[in-house]
C-alpha atoms as a PDB file:
ATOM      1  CA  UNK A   1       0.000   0.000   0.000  1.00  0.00           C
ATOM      2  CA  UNK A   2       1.478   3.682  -1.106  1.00  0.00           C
ATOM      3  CA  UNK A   3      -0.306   6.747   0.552  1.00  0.00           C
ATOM      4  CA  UNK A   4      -0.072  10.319  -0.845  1.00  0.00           C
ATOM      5  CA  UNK A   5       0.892  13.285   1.584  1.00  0.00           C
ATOM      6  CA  UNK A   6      -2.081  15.313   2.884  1.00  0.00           C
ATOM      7  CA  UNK A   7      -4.386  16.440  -0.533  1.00  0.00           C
ATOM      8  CA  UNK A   8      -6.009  19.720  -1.973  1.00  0.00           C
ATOM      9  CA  UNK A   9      -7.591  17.871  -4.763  1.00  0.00           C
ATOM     10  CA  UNK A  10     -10.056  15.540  -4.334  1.00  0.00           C
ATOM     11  CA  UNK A  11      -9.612  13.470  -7.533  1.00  0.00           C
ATOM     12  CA  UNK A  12      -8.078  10.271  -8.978  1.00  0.00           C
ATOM     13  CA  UNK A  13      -8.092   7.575 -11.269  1.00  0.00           C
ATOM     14  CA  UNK A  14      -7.168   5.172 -12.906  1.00  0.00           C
ATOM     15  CA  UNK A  15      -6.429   4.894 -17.570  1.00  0.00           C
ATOM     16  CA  UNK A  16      -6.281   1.967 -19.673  1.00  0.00           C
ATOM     17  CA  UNK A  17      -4.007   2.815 -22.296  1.00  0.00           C
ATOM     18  CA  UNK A  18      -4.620  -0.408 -24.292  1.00  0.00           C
ATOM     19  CA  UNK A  19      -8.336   0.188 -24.194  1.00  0.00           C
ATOM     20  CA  UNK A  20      -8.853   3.735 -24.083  1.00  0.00           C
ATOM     21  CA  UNK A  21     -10.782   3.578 -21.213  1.00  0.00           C
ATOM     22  CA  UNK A  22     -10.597   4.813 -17.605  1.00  0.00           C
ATOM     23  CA  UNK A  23     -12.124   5.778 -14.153  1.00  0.00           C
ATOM     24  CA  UNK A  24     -11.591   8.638 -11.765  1.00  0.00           C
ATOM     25  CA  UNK A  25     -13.139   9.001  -8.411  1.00  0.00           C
ATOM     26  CA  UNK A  26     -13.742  12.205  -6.731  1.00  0.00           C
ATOM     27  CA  UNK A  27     -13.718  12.964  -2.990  1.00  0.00           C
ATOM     28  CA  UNK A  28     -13.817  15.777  -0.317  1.00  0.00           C
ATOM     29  CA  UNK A  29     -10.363  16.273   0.742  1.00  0.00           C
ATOM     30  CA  UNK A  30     -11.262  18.474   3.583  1.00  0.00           C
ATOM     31  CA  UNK A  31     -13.132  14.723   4.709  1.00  0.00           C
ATOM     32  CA  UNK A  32     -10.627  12.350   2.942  1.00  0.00           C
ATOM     33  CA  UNK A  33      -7.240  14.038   3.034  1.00  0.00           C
ATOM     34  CA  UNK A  34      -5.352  11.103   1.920  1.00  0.00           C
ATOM     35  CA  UNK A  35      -4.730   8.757  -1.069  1.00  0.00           C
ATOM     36  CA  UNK A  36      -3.939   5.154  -0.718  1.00  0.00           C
ATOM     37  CA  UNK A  37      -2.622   2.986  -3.759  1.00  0.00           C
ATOM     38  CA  UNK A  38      -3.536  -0.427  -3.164  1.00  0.00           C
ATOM     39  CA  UNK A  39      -1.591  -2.847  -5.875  1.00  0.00           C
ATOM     40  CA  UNK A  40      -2.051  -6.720  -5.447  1.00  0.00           C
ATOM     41  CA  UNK A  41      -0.166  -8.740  -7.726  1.00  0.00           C
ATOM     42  CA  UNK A  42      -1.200 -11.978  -6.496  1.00  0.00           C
ATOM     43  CA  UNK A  43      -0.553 -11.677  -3.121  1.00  0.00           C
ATOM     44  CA  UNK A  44      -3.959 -12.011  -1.718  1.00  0.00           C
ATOM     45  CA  UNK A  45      -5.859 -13.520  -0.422  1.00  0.00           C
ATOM     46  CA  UNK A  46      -3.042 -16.426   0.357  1.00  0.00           C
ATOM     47  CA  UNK A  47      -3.453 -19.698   0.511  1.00  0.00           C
ATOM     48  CA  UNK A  48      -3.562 -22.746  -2.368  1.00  0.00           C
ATOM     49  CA  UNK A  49      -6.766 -20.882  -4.017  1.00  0.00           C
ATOM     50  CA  UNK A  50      -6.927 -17.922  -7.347  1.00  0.00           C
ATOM     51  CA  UNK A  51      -4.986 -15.223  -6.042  1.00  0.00           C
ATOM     52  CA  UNK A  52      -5.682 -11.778  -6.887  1.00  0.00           C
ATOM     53  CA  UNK A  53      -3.883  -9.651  -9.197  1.00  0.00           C
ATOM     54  CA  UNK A  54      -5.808  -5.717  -8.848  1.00  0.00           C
ATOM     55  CA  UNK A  55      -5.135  -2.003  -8.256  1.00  0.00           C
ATOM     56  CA  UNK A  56      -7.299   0.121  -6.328  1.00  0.00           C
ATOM     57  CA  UNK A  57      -7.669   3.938  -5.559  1.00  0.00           C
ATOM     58  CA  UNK A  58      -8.391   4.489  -1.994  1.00  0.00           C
ATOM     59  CA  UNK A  59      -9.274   7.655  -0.690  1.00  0.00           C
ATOM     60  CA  UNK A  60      -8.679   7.875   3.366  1.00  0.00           C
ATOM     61  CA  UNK A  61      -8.769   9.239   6.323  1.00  0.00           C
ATOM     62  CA  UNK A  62      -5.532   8.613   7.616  1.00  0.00           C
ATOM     63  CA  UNK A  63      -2.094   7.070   5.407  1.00  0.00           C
ATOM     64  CA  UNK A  64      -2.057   4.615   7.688  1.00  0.00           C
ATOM     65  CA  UNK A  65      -2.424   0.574   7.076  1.00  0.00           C
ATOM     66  CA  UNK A  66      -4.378  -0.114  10.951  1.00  0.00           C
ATOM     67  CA  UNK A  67      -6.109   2.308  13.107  1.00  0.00           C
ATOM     68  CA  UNK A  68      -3.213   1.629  15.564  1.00  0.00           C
ATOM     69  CA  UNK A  69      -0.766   3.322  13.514  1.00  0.00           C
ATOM     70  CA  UNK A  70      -3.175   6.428  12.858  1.00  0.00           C
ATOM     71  CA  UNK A  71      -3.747   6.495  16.773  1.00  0.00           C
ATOM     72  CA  UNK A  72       0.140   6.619  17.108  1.00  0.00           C
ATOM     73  CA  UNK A  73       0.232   9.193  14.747  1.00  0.00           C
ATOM     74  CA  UNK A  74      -2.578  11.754  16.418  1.00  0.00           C
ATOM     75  CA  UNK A  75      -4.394  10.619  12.834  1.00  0.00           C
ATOM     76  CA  UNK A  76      -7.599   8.853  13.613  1.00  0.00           C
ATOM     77  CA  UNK A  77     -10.883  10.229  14.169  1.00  0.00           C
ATOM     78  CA  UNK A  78     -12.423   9.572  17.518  1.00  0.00           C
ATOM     79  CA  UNK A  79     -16.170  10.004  17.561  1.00  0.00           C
ATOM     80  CA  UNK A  80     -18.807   9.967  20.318  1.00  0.00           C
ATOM     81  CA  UNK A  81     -21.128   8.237  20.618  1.00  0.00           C
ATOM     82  CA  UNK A  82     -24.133   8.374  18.229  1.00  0.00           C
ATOM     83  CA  UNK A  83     -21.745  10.869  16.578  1.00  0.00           C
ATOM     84  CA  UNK A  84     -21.246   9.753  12.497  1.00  0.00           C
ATOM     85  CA  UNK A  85     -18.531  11.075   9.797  1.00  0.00           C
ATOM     86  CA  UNK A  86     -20.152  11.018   6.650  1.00  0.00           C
ATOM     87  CA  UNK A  87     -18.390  11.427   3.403  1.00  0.00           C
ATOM     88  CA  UNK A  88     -19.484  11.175  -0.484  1.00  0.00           C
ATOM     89  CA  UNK A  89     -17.246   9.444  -3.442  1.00  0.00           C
ATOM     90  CA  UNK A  90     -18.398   9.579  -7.138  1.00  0.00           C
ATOM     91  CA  UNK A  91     -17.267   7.484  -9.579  1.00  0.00           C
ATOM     92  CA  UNK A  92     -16.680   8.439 -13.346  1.00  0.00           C
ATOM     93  CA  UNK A  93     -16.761   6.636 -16.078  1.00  0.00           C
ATOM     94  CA  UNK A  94     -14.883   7.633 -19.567  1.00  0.00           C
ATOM     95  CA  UNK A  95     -16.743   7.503 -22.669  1.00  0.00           C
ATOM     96  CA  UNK A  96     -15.084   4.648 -25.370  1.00  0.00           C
ATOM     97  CA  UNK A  97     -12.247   5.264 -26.920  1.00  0.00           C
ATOM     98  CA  UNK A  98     -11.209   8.355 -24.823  1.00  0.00           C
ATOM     99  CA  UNK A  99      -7.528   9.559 -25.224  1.00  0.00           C
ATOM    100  CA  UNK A 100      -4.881  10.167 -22.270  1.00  0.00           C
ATOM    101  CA  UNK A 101      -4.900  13.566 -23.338  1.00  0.00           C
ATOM    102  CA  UNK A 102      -8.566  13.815 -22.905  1.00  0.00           C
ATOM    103  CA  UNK A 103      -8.679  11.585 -19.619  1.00  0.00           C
ATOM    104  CA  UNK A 104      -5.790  13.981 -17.710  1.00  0.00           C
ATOM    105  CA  UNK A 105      -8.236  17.087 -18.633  1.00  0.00           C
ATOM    106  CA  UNK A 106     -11.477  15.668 -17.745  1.00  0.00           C
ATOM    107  CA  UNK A 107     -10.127  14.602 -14.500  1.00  0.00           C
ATOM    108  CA  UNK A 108      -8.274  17.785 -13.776  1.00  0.00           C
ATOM    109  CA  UNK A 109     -11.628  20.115 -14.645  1.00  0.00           C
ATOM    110  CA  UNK A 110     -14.017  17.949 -12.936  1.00  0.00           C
END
């Protein structure tokens, strides 16, 4: 897992150059100030069965792989009780055939 520093922009994704396709995912950053980079490349989920080979986006909280480590580092949220955090993501789809060109600007205007 890779985390970002602490973000401005509350956007991301993901371009399949092959394809011409891709996905971006937007996010509050004032909610989600952090950007993890989750690649698998068959490492999970052990054992003798199919192992997974994926990359995900993951917009956080904290860059931090347990709550233990974001407690250590004064970055997890401690709520009351009956107290919630709510947050929104949206997730965009590119039309067919899109360009990289065309992704990169459609994810930086959003």
């Amino acid at each position: 897992m890779l985390y970002t520093g602490k973000l401005s922009t509350g956007r991301c994704g993901l371009f399949r150059s092959v394809r011409k396709q891709g996905l971006w995912v937007s996010f509050a950053p004032h909610k989600l100030p952090y950007l993890g980079l989750w690649l698998c490349y068959g490492g999970w989920p052990g054992g003798s069965g199919p192992q997974q080979y994926a990359v995900a986006l993951e917009p956080t909280t904290a860059p931090c792989g347990t709550l233990k480590q974001a407690q250590e580092r004064g970055l997890a949220f401690q709520l009351a009780p009956k107290e919630d955090l709510e947050w929104e993501l949206g997730f965009h789809l590119t039309p067919p055939g899109i360009t990289w060109e065309a992704f990169r600007e459609a994810v930086n205007q959003s």
